[in-house]
Protein backbone atom coordinates (compact mmCIF):
# COMPACT_ATOMS: atom_id res chain seq x y z
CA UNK A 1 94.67 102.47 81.78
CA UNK A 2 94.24 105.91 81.80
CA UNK A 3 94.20 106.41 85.35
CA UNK A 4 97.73 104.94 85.53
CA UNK A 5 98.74 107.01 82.77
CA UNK A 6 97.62 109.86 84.50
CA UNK A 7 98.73 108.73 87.60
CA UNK A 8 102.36 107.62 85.99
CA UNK A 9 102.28 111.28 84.46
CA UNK A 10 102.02 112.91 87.62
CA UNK A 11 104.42 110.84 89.53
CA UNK A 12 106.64 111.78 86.44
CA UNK A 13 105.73 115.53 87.12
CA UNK A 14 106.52 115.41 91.03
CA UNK A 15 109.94 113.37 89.67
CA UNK A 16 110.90 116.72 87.53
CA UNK A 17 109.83 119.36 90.11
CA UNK A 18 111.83 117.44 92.74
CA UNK A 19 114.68 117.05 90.52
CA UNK A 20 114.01 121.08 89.40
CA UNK A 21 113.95 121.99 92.72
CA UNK A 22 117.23 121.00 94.11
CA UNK A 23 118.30 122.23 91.37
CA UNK A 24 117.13 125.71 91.94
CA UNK A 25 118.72 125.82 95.78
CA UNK A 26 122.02 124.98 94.21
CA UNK A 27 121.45 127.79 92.41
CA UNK A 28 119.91 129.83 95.10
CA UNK A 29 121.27 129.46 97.94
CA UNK A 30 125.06 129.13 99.04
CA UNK A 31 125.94 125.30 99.69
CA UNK A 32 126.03 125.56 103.39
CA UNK A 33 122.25 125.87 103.32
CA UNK A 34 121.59 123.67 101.19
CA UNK A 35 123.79 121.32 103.39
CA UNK A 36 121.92 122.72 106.43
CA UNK A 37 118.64 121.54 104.72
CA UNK A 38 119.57 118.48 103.60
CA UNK A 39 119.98 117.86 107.11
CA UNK A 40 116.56 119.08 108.20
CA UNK A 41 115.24 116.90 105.52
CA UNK A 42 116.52 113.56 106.57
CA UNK A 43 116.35 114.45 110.34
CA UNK A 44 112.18 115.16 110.02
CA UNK A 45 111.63 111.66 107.82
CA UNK A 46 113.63 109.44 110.40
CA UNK A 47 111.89 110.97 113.14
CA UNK A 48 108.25 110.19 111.04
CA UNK A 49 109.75 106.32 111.68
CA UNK A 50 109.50 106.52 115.32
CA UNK A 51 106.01 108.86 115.46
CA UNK A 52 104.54 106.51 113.28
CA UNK A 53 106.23 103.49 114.78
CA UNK A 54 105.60 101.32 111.16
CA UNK A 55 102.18 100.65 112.76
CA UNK A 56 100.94 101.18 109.11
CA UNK A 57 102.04 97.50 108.39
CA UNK A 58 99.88 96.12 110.85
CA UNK A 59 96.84 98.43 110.32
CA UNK A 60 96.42 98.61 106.22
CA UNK A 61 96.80 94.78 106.05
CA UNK A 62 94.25 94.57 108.69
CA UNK A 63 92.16 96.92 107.37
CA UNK A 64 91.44 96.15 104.04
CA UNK A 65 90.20 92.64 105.40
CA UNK A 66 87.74 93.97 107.52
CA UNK A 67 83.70 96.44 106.73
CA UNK A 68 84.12 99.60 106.41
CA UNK A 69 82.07 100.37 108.70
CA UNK A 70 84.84 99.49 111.57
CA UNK A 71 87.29 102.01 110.26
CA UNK A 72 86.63 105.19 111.89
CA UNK A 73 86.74 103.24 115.15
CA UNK A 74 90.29 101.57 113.59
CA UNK A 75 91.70 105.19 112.37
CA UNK A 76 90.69 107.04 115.80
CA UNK A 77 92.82 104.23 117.97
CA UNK A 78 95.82 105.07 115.70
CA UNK A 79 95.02 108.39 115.71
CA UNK A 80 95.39 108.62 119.73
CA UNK A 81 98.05 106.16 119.78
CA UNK A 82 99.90 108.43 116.99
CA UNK A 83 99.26 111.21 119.68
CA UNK A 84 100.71 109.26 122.33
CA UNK A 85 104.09 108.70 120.19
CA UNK A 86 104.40 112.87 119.40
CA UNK A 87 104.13 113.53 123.44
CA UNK A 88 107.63 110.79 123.48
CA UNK A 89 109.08 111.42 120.38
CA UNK A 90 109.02 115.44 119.80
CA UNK A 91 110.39 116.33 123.07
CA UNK A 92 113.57 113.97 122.50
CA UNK A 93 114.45 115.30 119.25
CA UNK A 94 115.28 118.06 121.13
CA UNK A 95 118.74 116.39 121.80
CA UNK A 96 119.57 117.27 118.34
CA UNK A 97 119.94 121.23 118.92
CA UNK A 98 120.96 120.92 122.66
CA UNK A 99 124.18 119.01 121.30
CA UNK A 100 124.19 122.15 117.97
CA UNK A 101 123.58 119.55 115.09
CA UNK A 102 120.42 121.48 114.19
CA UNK A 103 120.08 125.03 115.14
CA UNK A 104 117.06 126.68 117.49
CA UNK A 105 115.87 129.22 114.57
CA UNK A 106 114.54 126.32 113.26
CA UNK A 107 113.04 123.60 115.75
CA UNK A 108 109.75 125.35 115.73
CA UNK A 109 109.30 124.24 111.72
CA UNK A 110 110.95 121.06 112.50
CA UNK A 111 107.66 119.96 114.87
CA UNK A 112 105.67 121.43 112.81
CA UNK A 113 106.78 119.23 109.92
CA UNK A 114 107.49 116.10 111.82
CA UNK A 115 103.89 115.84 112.70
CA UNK A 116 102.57 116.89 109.81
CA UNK A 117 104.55 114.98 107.11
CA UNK A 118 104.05 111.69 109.11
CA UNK A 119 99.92 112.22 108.72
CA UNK A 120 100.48 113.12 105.40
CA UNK A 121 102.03 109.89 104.50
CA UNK A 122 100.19 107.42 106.67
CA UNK A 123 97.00 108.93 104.73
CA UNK A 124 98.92 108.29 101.85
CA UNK A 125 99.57 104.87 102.93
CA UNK A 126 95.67 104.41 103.46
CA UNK A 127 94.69 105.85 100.03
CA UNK A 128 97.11 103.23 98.21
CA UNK A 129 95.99 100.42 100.20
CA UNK A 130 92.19 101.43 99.43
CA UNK A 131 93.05 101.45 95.71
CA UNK A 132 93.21 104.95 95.30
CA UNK A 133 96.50 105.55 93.95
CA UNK A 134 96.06 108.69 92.02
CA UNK A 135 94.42 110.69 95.03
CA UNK A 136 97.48 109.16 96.65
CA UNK A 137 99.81 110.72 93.67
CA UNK A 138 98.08 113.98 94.14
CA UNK A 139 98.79 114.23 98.05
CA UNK A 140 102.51 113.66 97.05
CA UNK A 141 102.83 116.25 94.52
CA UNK A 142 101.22 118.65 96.48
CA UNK A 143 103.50 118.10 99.17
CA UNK A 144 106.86 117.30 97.80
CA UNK A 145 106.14 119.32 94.41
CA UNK A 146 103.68 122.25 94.52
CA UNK A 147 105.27 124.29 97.33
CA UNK A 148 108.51 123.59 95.55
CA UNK A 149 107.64 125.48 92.72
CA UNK A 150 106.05 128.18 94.62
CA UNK A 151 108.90 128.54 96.22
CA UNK A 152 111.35 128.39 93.53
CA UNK A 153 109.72 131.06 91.92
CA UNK A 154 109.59 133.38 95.66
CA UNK A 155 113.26 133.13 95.26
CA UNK A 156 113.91 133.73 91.96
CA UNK A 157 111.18 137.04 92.54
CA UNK A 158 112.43 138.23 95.39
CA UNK A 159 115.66 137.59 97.31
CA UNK A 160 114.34 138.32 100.34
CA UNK A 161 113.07 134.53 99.83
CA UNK A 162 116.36 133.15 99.55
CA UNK A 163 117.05 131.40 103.46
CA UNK A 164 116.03 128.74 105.17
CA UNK A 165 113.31 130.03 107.77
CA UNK A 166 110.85 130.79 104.52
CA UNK A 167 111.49 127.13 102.67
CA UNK A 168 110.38 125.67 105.76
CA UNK A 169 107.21 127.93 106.10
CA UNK A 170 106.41 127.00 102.21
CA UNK A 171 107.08 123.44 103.18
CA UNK A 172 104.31 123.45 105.89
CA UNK A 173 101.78 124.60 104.20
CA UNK A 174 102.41 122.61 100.95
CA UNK A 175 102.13 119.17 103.76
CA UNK A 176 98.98 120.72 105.38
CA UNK A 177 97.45 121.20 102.47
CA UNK A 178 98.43 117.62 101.04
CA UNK A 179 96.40 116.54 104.07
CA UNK A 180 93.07 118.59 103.45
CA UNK A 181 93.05 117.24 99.96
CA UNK A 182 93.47 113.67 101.02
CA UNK A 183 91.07 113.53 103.88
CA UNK A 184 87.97 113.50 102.22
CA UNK A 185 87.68 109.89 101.66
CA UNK A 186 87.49 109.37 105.35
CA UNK A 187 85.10 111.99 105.44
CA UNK A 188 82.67 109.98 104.26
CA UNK A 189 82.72 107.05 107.21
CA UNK A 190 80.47 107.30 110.23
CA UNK A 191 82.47 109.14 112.56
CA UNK A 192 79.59 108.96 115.08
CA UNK A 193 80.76 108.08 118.76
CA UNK A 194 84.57 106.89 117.05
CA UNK A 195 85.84 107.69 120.52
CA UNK A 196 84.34 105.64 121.91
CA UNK A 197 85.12 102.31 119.99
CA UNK A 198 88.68 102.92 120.78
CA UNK A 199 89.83 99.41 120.34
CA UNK A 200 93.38 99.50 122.15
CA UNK A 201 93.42 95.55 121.94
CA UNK A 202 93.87 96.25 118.37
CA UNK A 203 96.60 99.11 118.95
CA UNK A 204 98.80 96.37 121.20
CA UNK A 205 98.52 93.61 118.79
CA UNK A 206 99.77 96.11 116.06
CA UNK A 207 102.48 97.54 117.79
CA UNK A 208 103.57 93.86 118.77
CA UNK A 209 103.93 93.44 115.18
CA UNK A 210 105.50 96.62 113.98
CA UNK A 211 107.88 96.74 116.47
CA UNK A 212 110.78 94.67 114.87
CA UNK A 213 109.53 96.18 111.33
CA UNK A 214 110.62 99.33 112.80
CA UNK A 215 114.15 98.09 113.79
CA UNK A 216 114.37 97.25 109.79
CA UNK A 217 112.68 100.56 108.67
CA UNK A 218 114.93 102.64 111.41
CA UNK A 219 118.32 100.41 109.84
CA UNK A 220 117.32 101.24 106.65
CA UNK A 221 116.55 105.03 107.17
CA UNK A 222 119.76 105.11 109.50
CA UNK A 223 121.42 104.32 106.05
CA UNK A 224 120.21 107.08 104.63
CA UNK A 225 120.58 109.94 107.53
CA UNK A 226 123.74 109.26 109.33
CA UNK A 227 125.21 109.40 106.37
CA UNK A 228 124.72 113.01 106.03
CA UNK A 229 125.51 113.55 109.53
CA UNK A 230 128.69 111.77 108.85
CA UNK A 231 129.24 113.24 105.57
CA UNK A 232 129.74 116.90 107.20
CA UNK A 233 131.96 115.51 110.12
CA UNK A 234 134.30 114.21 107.30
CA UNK A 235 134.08 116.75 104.83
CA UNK A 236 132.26 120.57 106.31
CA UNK A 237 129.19 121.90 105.48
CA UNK A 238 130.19 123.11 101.78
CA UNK A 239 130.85 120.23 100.72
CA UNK A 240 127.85 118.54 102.25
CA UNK A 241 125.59 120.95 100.20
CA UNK A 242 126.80 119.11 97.26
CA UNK A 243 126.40 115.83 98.28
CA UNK A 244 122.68 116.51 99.94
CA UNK A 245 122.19 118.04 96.25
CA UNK A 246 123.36 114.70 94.33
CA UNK A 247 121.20 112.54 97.20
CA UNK A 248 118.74 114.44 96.68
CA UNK A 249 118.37 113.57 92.45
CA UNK A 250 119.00 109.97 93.59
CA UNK A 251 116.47 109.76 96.35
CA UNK A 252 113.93 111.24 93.27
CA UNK A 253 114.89 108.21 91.53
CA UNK A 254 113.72 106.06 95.07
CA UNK A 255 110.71 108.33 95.10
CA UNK A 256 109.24 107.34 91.01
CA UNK A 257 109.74 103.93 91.79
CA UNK A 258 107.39 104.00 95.10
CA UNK A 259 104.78 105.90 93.55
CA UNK A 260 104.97 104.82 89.89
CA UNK A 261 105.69 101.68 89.93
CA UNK A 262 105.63 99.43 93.31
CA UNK A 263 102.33 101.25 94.00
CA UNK A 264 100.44 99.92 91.13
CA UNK A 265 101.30 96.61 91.50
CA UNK A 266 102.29 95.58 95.45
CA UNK A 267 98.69 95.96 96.53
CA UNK A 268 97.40 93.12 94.27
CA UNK A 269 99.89 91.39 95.05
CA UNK A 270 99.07 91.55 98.83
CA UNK A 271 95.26 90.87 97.68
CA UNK A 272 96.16 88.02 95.62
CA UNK A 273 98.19 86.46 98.39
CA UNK A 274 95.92 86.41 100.89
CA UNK A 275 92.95 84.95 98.63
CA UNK A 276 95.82 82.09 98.36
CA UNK A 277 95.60 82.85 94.53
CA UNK A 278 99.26 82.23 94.15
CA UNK A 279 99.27 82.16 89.91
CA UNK A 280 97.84 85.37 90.06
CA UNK A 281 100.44 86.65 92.90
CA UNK A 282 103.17 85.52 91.23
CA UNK A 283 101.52 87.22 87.69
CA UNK A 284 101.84 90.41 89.27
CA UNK A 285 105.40 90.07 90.89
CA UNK A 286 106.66 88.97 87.53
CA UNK A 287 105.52 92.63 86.24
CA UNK A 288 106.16 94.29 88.87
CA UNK A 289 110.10 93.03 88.83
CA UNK A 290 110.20 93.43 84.91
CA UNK A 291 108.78 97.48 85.02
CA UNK A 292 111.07 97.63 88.18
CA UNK A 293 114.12 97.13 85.77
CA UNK A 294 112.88 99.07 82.78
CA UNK A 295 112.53 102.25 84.96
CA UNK A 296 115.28 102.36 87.00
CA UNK A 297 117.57 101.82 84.02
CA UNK A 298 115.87 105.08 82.59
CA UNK A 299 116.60 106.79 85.58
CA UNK A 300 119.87 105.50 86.73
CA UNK A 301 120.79 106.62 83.12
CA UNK A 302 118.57 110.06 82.77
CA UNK A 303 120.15 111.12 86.48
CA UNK A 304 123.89 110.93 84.99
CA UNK A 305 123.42 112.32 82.04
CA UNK A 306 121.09 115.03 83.70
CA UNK A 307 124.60 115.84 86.12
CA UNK A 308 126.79 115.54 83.60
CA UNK A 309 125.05 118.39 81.84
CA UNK A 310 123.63 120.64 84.76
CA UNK A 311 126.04 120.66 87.68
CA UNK A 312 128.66 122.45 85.07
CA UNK A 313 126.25 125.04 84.36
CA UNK A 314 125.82 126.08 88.04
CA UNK A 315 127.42 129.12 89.47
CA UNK A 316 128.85 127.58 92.59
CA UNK A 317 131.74 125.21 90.90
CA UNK A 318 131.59 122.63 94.16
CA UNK A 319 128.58 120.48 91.92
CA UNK A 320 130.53 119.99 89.04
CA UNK A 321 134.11 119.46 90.60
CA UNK A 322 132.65 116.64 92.32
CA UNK A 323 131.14 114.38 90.06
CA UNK A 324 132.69 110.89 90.72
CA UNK A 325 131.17 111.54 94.09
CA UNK A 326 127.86 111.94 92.52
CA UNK A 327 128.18 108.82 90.17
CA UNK A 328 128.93 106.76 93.50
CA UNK A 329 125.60 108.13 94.61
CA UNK A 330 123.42 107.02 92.28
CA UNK A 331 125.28 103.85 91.68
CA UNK A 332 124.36 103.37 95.66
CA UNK A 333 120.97 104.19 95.52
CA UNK A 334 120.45 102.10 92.40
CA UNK A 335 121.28 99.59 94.29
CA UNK A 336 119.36 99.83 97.21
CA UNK A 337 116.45 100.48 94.95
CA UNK A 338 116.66 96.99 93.29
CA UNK A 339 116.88 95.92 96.75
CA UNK A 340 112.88 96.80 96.93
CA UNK A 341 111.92 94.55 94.19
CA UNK A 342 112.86 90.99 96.30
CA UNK A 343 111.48 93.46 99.45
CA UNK A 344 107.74 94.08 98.43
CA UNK A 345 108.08 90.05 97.58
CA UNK A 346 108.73 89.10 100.72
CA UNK A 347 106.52 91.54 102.72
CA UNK A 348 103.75 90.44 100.66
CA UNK A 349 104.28 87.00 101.55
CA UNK A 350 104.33 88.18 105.13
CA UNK A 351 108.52 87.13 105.66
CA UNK A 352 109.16 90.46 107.86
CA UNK A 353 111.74 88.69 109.57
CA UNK A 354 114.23 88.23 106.07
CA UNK A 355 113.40 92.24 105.62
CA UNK A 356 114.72 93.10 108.91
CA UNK A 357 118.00 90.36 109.12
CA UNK A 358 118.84 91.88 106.17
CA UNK A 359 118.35 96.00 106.70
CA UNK A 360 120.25 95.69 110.09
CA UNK A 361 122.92 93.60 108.12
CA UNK A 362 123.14 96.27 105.62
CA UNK A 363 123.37 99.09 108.59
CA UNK A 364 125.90 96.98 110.36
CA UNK A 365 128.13 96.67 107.01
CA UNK A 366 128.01 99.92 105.99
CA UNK A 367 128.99 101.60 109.72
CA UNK A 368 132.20 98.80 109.59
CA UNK A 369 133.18 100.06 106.19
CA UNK A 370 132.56 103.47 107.11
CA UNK A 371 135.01 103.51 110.59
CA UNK A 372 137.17 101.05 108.28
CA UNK A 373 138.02 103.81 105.31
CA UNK A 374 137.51 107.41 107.28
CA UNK A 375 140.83 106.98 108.17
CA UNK A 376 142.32 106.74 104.95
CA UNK A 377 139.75 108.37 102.77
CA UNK A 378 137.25 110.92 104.58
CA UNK A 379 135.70 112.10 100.82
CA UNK A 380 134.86 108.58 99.46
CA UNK A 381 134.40 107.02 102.83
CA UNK A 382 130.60 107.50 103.14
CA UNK A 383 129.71 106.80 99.50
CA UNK A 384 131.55 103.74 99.65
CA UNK A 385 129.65 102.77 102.98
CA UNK A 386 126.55 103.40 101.41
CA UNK A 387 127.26 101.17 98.35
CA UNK A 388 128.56 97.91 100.72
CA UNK A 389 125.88 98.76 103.14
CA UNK A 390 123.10 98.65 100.29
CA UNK A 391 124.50 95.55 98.24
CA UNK A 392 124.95 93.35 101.29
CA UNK A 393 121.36 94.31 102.31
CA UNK A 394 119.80 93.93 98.62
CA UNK A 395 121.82 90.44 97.92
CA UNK A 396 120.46 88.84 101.62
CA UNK A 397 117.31 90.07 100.37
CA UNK A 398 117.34 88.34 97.05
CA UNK A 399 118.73 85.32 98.66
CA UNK A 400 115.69 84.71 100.69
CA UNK A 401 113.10 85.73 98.36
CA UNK A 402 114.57 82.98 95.74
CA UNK A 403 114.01 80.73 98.96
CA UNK A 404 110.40 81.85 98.99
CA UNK A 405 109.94 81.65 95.81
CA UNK A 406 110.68 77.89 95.68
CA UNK A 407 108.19 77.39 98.62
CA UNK A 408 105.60 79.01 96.37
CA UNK A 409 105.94 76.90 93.62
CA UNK A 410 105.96 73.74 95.65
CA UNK A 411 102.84 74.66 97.45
């Protein structure tokens, strides 16, 4: 109990900083770089989809079942075939500042972060599916929250801080160090002659597996990265800065309910299931459903009335003027967040193919209602696309998982 309520606290802390921290770029920075970040932002975590190619799915389920003493020989396979994926996938991002949708000054820190938040969270990944969720809380505070603050205060210190080239350099280091911290779980396997038990057998049959988990993951993360993309086509830069700042308080809302609540209850569900327990399996879903509600209706209400009262104060009068807009944003994401409570159901239960029908459904919805309205309505256009989008994904979702749930309770 206490390590949850540690863990919950500092998941709560990282939740505040986040929160804090876009925040303090509204404040310090004009809201074409903020725009021009939120674009960085999304652009490095979709690319993390295709360097780490979902493999994760394949290799913590795998892992867990099998000695320890086979994982350094596991890890060092995805290791190289992570490698592998960086020599395809880095090189073609370049596309993005060839066409002038990111500039140069900044591709160096965009590698640099690509690789290094996508080891970051596959350790991550690792840690929670060991059962060690609070070193797993502490590698995401470091790197979403610690350099944050370090930041914020640089700028409010010094000007000099104030631009885009030095919040990427803080953002480096506060993902490199997320990884040192991490690692030394791992440290502890025999690493002896790893390279040599490269099983690539292994790799094949996980990457058979992923693949169509990462057409779901890369429809769902399409949701959420296009749409700033297509957000500044529609509206400018400005005007993006304020809605990366209001996506950015939702996606906080997104990132508590990973870490403090799916986290502490999706791995024994996952255990459970596989021992065929299915009392016990269902047990846990049951909670994990009922905290699922209980803290996003904390946060769905704590995030309006947090805008309603801060945006006003800001100096830069774009935040406040556009509320509604903001209000459609967090209705969107609250929606694709309850979405994750039938998800972690079914991909427990191992029915990836219901996840991915209904991601790609939800991408497919939202790009029709998005051409559909531009025409007649280039502010609300993209919010609105995000809201179909995520409620025709969420209600497949709950549609098949009642399905599953009757097969349970038959069996």
């Amino acid at each position: 109990m206490k390590v949850r309520l540690l863990n919950l606290s500092l998941r709560a802390l990282t939740l505040a900083v986040k929160f804090a921290f876009i925040l303090s770029l509204a404040v310090f920075l004009p809201p074409e770089k903020v725009g021009l970040y939120g674009l960085i932002t999304v652009t490095v975590f979709y690319s993390i989809y295709f360097v780490g190619f979902e493999f994760y799915t394949y290799s913590t389920r795998d892992m867990v079942a099998r000695p320890t003493a086979e994982w350094s020989g596991l890890l060092t396979s995805q290791l190289v075939f992570f490698s592998l994926m960086y020599l395809v996938v880095l090189p073609a991002s370049s596309i993005l500042f060839v066409m002038g949708m990111l500039p140069w000054a900044v591709m160096a820190s965009f590698v640099c972060l690509v690789v290094l938040e996508h080891l970051s969270t596959e350790l991550m990944r690792l840690l929670i599916a060991i059962e060690k969720p609070l070193l797993a809380t502490l590698i995401i505070f470091i790197k979403q929250a610690l350099w944050a603050i370090c930041f914020t205060f640089a700028m409010w210190l010094d000007p000099e801080f104030r631009n885009i080239s030095d919040l990427l350099l803080f953002w480096i280091i506060g993902a490199f160090s997320s990884i040192l911290v991490g690692v030394w779980p791992l440290l502890k396997l025999n690493w002896a002659g790893a390279f040599s038990r490269l099983d690539w057998r292994w790799v094949k049959a996980g990457v058979t597996i992923a693949v169509p988990l990462l057409l779901s993951s890369v429809a769902v993360r399409s949701l959420f990265t296009f749409d700033r993309y297509a957000f500044e086509a529609l509206n400018g830069l400005a005007l993006l800065g304020a809605y990366s700042v209001y996506m950015g308080v939702a996606s906080a809302m997104l990132s508590f309910m990973e870490s403090g609540v799916f986290v502490f209850y999706y791995p024994r569900m996952m255990k459970a299931y596989k021992e065929n327990n299915i009392s016990e399996f269902q047990a846990f879903y049951r909670k994990l459903a009922r905290q699922s509600i209980l803290w996003l209706s904390v946060l769905t209400a704590g995030a309006g009335l947090a805008g309603i009262v801060i945006f006003p104060l800001l100096e830069e009068r774009v935040y406040a003027a556009n509320l509604p807009l903001f209000a459609g944003v967090v209705i969107a994401m609250a929606i694709f967040i309850i979405g994750y409570i039938f998800q972690y159901g079914l991909y427990t239960t191992t029915r990836d193919g219901s996840i991915i029908a209904a991601n790609v459904v939800g991408l497919i919805v939202a790009a029709l209602t998005l051409f559909i309205l531009a025409p007649h309505s280039e502010y609300w256009a993209v919010t609105v696309a995000m809201i179909a989008g995520s409620a025709s994904a969420t209600a497949l979702k709950y549609w098949k998982w009642l399905t599953v749930r009757r097969e349970l309770l038959l069996a």
